[in-house]
C-alpha atoms as a PDB file:
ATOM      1  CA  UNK A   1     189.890  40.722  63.421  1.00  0.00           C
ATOM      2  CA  UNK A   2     187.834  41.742  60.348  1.00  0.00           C
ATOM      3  CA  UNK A   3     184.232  41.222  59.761  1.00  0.00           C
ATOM      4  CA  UNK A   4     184.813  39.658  56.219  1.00  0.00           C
ATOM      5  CA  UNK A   5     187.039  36.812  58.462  1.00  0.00           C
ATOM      6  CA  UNK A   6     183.696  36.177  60.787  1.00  0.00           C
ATOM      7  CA  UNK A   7     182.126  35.660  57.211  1.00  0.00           C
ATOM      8  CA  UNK A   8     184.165  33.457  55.712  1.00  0.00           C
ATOM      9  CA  UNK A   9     184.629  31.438  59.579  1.00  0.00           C
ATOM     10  CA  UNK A  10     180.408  31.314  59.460  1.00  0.00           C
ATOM     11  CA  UNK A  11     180.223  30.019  55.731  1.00  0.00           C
ATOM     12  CA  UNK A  12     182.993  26.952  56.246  1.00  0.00           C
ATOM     13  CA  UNK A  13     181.006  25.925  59.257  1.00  0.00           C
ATOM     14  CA  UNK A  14     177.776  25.703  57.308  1.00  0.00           C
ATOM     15  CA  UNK A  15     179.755  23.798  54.362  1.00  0.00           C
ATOM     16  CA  UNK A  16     182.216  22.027  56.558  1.00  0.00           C
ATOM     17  CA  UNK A  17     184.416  22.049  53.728  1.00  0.00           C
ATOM     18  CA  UNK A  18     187.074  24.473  53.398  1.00  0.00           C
ATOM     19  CA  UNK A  19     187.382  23.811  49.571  1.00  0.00           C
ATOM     20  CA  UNK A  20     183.462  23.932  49.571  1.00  0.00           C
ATOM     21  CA  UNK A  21     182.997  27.265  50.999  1.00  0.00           C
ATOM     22  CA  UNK A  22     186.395  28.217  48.826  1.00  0.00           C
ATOM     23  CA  UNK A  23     183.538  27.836  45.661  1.00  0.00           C
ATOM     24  CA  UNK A  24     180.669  29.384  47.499  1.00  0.00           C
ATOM     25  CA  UNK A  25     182.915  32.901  48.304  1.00  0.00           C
ATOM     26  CA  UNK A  26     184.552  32.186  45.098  1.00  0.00           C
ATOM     27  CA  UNK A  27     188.034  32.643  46.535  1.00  0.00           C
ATOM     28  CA  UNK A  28     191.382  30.119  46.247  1.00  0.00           C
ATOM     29  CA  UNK A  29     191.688  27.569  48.696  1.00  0.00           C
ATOM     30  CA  UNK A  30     194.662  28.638  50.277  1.00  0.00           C
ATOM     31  CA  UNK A  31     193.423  32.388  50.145  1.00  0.00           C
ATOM     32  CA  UNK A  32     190.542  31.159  52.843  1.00  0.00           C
ATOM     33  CA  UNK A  33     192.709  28.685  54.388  1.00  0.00           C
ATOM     34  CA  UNK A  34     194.968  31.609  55.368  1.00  0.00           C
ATOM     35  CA  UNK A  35     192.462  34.003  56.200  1.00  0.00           C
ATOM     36  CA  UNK A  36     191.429  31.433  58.798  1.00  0.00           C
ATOM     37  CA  UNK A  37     194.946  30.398  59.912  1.00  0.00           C
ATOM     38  CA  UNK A  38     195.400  34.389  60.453  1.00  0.00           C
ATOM     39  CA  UNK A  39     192.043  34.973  62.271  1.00  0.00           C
ATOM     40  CA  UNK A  40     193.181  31.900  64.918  1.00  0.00           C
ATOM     41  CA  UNK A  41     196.398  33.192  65.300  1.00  0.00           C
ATOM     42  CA  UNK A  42     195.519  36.719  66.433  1.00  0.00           C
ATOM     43  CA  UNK A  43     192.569  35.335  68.854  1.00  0.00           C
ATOM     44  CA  UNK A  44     195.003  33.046  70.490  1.00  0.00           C
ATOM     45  CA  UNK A  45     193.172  29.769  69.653  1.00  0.00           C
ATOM     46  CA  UNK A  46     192.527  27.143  67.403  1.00  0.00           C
ATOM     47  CA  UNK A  47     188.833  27.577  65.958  1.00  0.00           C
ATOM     48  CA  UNK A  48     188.802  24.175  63.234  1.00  0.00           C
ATOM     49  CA  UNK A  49     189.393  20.734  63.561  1.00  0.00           C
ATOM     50  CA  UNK A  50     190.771  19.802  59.825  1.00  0.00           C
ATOM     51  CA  UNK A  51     190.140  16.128  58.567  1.00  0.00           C
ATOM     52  CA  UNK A  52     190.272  13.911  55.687  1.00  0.00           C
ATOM     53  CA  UNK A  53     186.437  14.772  55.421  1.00  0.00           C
ATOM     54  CA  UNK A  54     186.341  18.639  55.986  1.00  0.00           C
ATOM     55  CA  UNK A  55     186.485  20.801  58.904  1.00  0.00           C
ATOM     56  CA  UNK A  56     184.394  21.181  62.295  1.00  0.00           C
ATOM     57  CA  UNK A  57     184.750  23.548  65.073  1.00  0.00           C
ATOM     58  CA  UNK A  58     186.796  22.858  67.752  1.00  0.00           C
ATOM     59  CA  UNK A  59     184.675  23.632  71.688  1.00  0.00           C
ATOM     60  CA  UNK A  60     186.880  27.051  71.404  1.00  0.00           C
ATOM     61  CA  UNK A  61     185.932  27.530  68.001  1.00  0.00           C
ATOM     62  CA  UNK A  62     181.886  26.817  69.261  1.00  0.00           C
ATOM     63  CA  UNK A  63     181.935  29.076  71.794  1.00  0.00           C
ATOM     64  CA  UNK A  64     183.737  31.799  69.210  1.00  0.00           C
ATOM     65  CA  UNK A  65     181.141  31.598  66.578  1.00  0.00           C
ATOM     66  CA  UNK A  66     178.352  32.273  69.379  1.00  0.00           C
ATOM     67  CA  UNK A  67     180.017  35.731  69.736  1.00  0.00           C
ATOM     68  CA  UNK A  68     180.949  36.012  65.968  1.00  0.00           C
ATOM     69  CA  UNK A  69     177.585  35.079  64.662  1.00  0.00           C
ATOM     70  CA  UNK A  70     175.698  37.863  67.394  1.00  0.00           C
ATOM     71  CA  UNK A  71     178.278  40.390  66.211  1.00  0.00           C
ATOM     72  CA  UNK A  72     177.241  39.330  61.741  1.00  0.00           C
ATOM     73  CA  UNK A  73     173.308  39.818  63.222  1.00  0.00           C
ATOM     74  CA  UNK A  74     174.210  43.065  64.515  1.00  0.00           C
ATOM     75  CA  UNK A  75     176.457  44.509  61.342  1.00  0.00           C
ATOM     76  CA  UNK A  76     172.909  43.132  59.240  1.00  0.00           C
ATOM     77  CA  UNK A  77     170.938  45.249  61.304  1.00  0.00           C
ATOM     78  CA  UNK A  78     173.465  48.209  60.221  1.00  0.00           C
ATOM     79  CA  UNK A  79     173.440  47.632  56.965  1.00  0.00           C
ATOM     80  CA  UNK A  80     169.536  47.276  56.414  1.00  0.00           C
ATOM     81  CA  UNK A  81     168.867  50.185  58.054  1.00  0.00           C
ATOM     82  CA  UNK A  82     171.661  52.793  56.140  1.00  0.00           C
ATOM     83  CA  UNK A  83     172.336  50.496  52.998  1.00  0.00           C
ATOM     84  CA  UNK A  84     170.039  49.353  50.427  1.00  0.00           C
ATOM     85  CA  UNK A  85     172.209  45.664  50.038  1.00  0.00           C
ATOM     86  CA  UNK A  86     171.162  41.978  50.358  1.00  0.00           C
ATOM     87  CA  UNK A  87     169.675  41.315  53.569  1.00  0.00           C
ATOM     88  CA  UNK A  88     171.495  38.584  55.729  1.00  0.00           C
ATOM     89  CA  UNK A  89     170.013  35.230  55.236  1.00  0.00           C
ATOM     90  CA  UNK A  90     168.114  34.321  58.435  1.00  0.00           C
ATOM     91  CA  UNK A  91     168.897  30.945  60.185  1.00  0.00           C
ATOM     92  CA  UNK A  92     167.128  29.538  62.757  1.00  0.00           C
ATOM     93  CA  UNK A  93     167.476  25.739  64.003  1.00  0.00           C
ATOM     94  CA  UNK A  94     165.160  23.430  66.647  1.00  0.00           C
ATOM     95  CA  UNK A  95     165.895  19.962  67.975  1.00  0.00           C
ATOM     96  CA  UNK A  96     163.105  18.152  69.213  1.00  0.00           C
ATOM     97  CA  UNK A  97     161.253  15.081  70.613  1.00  0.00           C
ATOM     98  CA  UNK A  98     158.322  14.030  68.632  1.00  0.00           C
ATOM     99  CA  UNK A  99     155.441  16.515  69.647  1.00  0.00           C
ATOM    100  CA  UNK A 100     152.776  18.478  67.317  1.00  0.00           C
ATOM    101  CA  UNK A 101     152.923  21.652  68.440  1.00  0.00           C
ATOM    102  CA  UNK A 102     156.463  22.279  67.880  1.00  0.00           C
ATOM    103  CA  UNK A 103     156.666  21.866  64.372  1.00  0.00           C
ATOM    104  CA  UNK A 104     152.763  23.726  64.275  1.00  0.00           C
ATOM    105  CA  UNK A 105     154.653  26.583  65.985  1.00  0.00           C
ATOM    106  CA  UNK A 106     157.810  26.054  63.083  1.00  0.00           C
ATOM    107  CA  UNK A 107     155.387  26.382  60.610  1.00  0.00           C
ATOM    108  CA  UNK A 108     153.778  29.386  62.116  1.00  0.00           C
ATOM    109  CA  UNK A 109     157.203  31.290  62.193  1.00  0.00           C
ATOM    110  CA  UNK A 110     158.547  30.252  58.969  1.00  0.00           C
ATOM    111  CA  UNK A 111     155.077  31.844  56.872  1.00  0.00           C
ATOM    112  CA  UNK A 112     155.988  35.320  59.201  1.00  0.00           C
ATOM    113  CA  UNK A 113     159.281  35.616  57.715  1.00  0.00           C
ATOM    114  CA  UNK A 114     159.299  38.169  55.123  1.00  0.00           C
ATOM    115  CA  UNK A 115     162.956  37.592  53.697  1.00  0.00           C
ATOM    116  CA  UNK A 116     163.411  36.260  50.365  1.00  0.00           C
ATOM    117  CA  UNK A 117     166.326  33.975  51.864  1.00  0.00           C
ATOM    118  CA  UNK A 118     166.311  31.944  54.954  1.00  0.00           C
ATOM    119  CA  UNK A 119     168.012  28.802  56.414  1.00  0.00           C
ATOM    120  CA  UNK A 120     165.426  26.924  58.798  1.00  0.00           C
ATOM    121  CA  UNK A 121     166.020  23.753  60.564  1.00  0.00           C
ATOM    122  CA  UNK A 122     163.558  21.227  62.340  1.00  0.00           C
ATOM    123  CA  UNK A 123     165.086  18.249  63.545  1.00  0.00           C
ATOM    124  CA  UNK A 124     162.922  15.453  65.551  1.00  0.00           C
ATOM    125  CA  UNK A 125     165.125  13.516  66.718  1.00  0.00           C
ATOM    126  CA  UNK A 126     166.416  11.041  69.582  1.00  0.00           C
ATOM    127  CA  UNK A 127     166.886  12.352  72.993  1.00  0.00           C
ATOM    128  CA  UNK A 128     170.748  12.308  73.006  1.00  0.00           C
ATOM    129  CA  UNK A 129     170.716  13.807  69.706  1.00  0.00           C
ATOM    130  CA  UNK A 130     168.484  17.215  71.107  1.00  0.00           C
ATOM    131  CA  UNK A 131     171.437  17.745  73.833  1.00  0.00           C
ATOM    132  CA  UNK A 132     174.777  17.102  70.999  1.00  0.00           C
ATOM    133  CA  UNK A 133     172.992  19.809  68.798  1.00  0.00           C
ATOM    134  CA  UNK A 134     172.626  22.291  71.847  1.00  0.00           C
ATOM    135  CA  UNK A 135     176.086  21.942  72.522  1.00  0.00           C
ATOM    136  CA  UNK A 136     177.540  21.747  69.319  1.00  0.00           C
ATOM    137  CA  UNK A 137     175.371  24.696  68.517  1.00  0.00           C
ATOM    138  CA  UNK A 138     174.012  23.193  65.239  1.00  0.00           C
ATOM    139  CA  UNK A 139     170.455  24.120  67.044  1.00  0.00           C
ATOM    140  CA  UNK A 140     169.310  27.562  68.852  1.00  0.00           C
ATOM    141  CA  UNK A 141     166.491  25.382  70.984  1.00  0.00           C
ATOM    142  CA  UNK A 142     165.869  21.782  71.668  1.00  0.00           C
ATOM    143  CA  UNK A 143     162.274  20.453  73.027  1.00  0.00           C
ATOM    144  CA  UNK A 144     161.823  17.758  75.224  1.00  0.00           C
ATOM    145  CA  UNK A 145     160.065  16.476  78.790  1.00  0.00           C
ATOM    146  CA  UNK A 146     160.897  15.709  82.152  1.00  0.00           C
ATOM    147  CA  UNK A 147     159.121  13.320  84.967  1.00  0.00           C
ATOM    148  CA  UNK A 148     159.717  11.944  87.695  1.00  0.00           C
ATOM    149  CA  UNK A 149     161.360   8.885  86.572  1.00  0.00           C
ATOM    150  CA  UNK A 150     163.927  11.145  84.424  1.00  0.00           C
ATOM    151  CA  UNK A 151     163.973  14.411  86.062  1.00  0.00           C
ATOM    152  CA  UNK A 152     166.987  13.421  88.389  1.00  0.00           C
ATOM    153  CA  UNK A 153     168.935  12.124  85.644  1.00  0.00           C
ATOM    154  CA  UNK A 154     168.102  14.954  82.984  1.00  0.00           C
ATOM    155  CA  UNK A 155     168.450  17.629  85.084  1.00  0.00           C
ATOM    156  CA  UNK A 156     172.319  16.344  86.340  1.00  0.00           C
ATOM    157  CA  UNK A 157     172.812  15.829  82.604  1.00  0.00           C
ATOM    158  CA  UNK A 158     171.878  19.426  81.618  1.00  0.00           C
ATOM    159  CA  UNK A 159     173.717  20.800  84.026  1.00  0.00           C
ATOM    160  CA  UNK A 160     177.091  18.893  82.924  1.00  0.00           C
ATOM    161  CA  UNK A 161     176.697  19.782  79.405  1.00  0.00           C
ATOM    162  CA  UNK A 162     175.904  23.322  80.327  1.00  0.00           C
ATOM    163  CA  UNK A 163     172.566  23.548  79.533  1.00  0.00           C
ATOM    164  CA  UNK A 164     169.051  25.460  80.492  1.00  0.00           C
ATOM    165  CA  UNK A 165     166.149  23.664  80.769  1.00  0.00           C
ATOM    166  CA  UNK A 166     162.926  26.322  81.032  1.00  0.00           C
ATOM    167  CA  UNK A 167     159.360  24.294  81.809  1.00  0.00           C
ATOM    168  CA  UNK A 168     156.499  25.389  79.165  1.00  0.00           C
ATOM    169  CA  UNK A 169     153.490  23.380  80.635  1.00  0.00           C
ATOM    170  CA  UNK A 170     152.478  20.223  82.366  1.00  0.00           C
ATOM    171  CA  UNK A 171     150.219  17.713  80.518  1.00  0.00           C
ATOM    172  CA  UNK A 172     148.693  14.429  82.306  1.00  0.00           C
ATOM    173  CA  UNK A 173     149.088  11.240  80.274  1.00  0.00           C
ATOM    174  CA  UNK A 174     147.225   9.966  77.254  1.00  0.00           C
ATOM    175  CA  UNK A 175     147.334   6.992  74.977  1.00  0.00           C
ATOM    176  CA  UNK A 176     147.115   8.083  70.733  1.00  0.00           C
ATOM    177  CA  UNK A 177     144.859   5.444  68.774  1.00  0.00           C
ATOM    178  CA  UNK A 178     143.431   5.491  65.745  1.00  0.00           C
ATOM    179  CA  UNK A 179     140.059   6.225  65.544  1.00  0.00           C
ATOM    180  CA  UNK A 180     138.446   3.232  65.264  1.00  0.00           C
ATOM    181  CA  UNK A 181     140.453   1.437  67.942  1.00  0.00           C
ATOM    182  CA  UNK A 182     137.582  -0.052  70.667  1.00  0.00           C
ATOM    183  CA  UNK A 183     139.909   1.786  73.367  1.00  0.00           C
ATOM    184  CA  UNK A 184     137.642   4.710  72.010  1.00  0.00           C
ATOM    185  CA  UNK A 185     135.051   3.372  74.152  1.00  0.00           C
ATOM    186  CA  UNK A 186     136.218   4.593  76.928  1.00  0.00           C
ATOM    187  CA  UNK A 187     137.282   7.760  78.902  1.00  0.00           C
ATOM    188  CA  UNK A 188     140.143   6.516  80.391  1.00  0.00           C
ATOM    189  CA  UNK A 189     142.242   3.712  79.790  1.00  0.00           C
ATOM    190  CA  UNK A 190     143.862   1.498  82.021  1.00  0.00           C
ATOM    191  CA  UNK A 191     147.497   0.010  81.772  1.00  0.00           C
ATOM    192  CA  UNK A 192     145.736  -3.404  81.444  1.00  0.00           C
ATOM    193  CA  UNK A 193     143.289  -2.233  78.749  1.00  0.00           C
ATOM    194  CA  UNK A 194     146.418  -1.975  76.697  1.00  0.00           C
ATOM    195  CA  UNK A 195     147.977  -5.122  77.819  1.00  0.00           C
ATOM    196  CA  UNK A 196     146.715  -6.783  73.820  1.00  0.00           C
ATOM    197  CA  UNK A 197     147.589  -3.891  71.673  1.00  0.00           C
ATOM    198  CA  UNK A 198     150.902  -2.823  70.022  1.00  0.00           C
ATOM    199  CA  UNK A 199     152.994  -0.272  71.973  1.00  0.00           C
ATOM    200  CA  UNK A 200     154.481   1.934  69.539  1.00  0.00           C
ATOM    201  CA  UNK A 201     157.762   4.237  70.931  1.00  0.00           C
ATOM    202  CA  UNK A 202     160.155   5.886  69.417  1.00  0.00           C
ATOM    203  CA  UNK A 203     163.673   4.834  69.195  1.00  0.00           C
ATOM    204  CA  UNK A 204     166.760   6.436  70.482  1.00  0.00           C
ATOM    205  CA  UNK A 205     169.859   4.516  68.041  1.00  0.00           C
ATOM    206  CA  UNK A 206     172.973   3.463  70.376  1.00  0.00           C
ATOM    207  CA  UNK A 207     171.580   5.810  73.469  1.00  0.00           C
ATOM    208  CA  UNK A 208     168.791   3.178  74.120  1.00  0.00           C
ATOM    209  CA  UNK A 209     168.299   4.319  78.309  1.00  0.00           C
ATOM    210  CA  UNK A 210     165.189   4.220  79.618  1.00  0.00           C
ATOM    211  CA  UNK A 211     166.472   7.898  80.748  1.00  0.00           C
ATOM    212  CA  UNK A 212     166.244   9.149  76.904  1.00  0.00           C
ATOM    213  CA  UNK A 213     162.818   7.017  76.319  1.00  0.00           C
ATOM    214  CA  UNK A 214     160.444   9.801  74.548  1.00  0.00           C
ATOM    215  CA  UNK A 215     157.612   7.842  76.018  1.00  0.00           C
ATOM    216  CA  UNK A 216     156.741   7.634  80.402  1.00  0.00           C
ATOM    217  CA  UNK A 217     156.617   4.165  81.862  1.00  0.00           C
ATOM    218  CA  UNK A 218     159.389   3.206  79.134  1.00  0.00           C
ATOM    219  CA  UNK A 219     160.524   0.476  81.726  1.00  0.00           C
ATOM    220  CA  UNK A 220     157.077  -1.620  81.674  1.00  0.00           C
ATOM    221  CA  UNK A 221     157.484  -5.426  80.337  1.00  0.00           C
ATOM    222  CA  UNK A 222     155.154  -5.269  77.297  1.00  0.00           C
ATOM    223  CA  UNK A 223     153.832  -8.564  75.100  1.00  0.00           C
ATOM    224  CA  UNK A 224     154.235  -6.595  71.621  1.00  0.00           C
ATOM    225  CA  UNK A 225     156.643  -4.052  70.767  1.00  0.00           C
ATOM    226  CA  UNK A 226     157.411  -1.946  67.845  1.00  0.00           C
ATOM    227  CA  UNK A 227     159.919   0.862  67.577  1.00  0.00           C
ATOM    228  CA  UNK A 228     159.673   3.579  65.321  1.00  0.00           C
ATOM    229  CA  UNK A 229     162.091   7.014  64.168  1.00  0.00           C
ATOM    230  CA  UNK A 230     159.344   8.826  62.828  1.00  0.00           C
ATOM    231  CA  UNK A 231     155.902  10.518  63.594  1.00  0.00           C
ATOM    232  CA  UNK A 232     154.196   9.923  60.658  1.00  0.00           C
ATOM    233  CA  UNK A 233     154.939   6.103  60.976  1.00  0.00           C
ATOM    234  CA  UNK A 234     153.741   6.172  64.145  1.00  0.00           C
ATOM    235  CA  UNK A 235     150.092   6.965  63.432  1.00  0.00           C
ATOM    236  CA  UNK A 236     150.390   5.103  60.328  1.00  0.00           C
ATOM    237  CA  UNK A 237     150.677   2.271  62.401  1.00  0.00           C
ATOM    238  CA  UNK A 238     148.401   2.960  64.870  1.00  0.00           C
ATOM    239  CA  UNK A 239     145.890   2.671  62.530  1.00  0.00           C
ATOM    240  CA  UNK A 240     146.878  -0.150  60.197  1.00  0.00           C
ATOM    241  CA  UNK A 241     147.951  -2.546  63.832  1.00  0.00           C
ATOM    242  CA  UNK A 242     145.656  -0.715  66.388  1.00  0.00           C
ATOM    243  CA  UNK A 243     149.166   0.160  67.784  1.00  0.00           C
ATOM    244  CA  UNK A 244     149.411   2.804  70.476  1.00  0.00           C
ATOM    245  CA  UNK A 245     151.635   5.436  72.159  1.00  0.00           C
ATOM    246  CA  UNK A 246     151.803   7.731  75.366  1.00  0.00           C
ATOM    247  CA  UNK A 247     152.273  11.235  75.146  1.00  0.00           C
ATOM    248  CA  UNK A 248     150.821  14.377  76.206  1.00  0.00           C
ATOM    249  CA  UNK A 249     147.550  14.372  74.657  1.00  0.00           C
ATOM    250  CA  UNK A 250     148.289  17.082  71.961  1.00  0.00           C
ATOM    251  CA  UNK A 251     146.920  16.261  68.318  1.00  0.00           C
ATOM    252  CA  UNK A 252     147.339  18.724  65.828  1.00  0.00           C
ATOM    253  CA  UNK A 253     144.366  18.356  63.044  1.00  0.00           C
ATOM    254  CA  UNK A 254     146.202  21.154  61.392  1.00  0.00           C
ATOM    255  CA  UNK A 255     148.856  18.753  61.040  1.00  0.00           C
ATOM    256  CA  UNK A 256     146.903  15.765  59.866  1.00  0.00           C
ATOM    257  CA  UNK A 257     146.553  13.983  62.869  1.00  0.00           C
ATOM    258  CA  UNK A 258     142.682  13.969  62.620  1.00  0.00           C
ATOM    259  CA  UNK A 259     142.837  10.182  62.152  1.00  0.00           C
ATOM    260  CA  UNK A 260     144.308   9.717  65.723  1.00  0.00           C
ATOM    261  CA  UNK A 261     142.258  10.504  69.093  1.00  0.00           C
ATOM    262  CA  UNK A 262     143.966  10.789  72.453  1.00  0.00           C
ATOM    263  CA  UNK A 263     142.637   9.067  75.862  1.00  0.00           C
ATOM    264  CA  UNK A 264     143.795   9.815  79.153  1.00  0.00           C
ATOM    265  CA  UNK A 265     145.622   7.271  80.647  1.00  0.00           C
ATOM    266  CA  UNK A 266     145.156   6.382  84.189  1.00  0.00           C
ATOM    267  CA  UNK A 267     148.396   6.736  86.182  1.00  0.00           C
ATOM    268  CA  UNK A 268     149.903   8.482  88.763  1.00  0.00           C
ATOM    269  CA  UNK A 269     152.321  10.474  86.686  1.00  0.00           C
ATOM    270  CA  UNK A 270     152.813  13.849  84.906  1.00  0.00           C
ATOM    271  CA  UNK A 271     154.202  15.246  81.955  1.00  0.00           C
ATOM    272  CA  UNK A 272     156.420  18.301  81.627  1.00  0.00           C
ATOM    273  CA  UNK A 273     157.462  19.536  78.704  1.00  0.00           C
ATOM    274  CA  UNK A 274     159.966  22.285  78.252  1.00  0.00           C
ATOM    275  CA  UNK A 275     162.933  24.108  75.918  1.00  0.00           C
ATOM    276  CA  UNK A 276     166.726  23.989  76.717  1.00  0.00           C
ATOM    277  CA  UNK A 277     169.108  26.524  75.384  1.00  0.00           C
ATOM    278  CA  UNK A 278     172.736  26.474  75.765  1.00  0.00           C
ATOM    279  CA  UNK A 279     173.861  28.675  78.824  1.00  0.00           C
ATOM    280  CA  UNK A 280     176.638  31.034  76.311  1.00  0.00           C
ATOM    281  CA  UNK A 281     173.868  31.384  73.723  1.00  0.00           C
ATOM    282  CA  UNK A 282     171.536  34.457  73.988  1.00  0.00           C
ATOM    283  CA  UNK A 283     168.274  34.079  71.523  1.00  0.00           C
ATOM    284  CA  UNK A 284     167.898  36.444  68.751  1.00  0.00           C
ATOM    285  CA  UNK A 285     164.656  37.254  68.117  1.00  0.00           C
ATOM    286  CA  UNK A 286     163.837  34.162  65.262  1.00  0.00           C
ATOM    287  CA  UNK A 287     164.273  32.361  68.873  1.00  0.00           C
ATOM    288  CA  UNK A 288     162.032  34.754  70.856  1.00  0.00           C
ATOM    289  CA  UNK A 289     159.568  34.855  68.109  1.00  0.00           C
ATOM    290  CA  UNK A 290     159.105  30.998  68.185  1.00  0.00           C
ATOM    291  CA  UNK A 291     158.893  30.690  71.732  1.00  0.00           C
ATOM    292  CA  UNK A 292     155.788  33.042  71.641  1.00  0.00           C
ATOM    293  CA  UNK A 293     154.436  30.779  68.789  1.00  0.00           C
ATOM    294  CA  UNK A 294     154.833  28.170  70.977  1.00  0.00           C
ATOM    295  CA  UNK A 295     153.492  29.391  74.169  1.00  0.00           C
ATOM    296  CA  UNK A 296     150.321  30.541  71.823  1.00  0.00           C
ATOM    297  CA  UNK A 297     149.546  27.106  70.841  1.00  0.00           C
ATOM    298  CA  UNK A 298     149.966  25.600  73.817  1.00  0.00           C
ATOM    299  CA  UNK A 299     147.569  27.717  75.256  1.00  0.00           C
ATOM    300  CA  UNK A 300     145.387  27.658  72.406  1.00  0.00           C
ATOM    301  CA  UNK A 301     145.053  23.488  73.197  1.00  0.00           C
ATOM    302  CA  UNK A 302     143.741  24.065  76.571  1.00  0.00           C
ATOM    303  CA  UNK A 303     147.165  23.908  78.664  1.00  0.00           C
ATOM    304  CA  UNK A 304     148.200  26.521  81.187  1.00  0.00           C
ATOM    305  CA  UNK A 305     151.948  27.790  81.096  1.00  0.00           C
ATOM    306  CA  UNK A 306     154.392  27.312  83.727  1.00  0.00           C
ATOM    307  CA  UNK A 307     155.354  30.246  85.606  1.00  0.00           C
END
């Protein structure tokens, strides 16, 4: 096995095109094609799935390019230390449920990179899509929470798909409104102050289970309902329909949220959010760096972190 073959392997992933990566390395097609036919037959498996529409990894081929890509960080740490070449671009991916301080912590880590070349992803997304990136390795972390209406479910899932779940903090319910909703009367809100008002969630495509819901008490019969796929639609329409949502009471004014004000919501139920990692993948220290970032502005909102 030859490092240039881990290249090559890592830059048809990232296309998913052999022919498209062919252009990229400026080689043949059939000169990469082999190199990768070679590299499978000496490690005794089959690493890519080849279709009408490009390539993917086969689960061998995932769990190989965990090991190939730590072995590419650790020849870039060789060669910026005794050579004066291109630094490896930096890549660094994060799966989430639809919460503030994750993509406040994203931003924080992106303006501390000091590369001239990186390759960040945020995704906030549905619930089943967070666990198909952790296991397809398209993302290093994924975001989510547990409670005790999901917690038994979750946790048997995550342990099927071979997954870590690691608790951050715990966070008692709130309601986001707008600003001028009349709920901002009051210091609490009951379930039956909201009975007249829009209940905004988020929705989770073809995986619609109460299990996935984003929201707590996702199984309540509600008078008006209106589903949503994004964050900044959310609060739009909490303010143009008085709509509302539950979460964890985090608003981000850094983040523009200063139009939105969160009430605590009076139930007996808690919060817990937390990351998941896949079990094979050991975080390089993009990862390790954003979970401090993260950990920061959580405590920076008031929150105490889970031992």
């Amino acid at each position: 096995m030859r490092i240039q073959q881990l290249q090559y392997l890592e830059t048809i992933v990232a296309k998913g095109s052999i022919n498209e990566a062919a252009k990229e390395l400026f080689l043949s097609q059939p000169s990469l094609s082999k190199a990768v036919k070679e590299l499978e037959d000496e490690m005794g498996i089959r690493i890519l799935h080849r279709h009408k529409s490009g390539v993917s990894l086969t689960d061998e081929g995932r769990e190989f390019m965990i090991y190939g890509r730590q072995i590419l960080d650790q020849v870039n740490l060789l060669e910026e230390k005794y050579k004066r070449g291109i630094p490896r671009k930096q890549a660094f991916s994060v799966s989430a449920q639809h919460y503030a301080f994750v993509v406040h912590a994203f931003v924080e880590l992106i303006r501390q990179v000091t590369t001239e070349e990186y390759q960040f992803t945020l995704r906030e997304t549905e619930t089943r899509n967070i666990l198909e990136d952790l296991t397809s390795f398209k993302s290093d972390l994924g975001i989510l929470y547990l409670n005790d209406f999901n917690r038994q479910v979750m946790l048997k899932l995550f342990k099927e798909l071979d997954l870590e779940f690691h608790p951050l903090f715990t966070a008692s319910p709130h309601v986001f409104v707008s600003r001028d909703n009349p709920l901002t009367s009051k210091t609490t809100v009951t379930l039956a102050d909201l009975a007249d008002y829009p209940y905004l969630s988020y929705e989770q495509g073809e995986a619609e289970s109460f299990y996935f819901s984003e929201e707590i008490l996702s199984t309540l019969d509600r008078k008006k309902n209106i589903k949503v796929s994004d964050r900044a639609t959310i609060f739009n329409l909490m303010v143009g329909l008085q709509g509302y949502t539950i979460s964890s009471g985090i608003i981000s004014s850094e983040l523009n949220d200063d139009k939105i004000v969160a009430i605590p919501l009076a139930v007996a139920d808690e919060i817990q959010l937390g990351w998941l990692k896949h079990r094979q993948v050991v975080l390089q220290p993009l990862g390790e760096r954003y979970l401090t970032l993260l950990k920061e502005h959580i405590q920076g909102y008031g929150f105490t972190l889970a031992k």
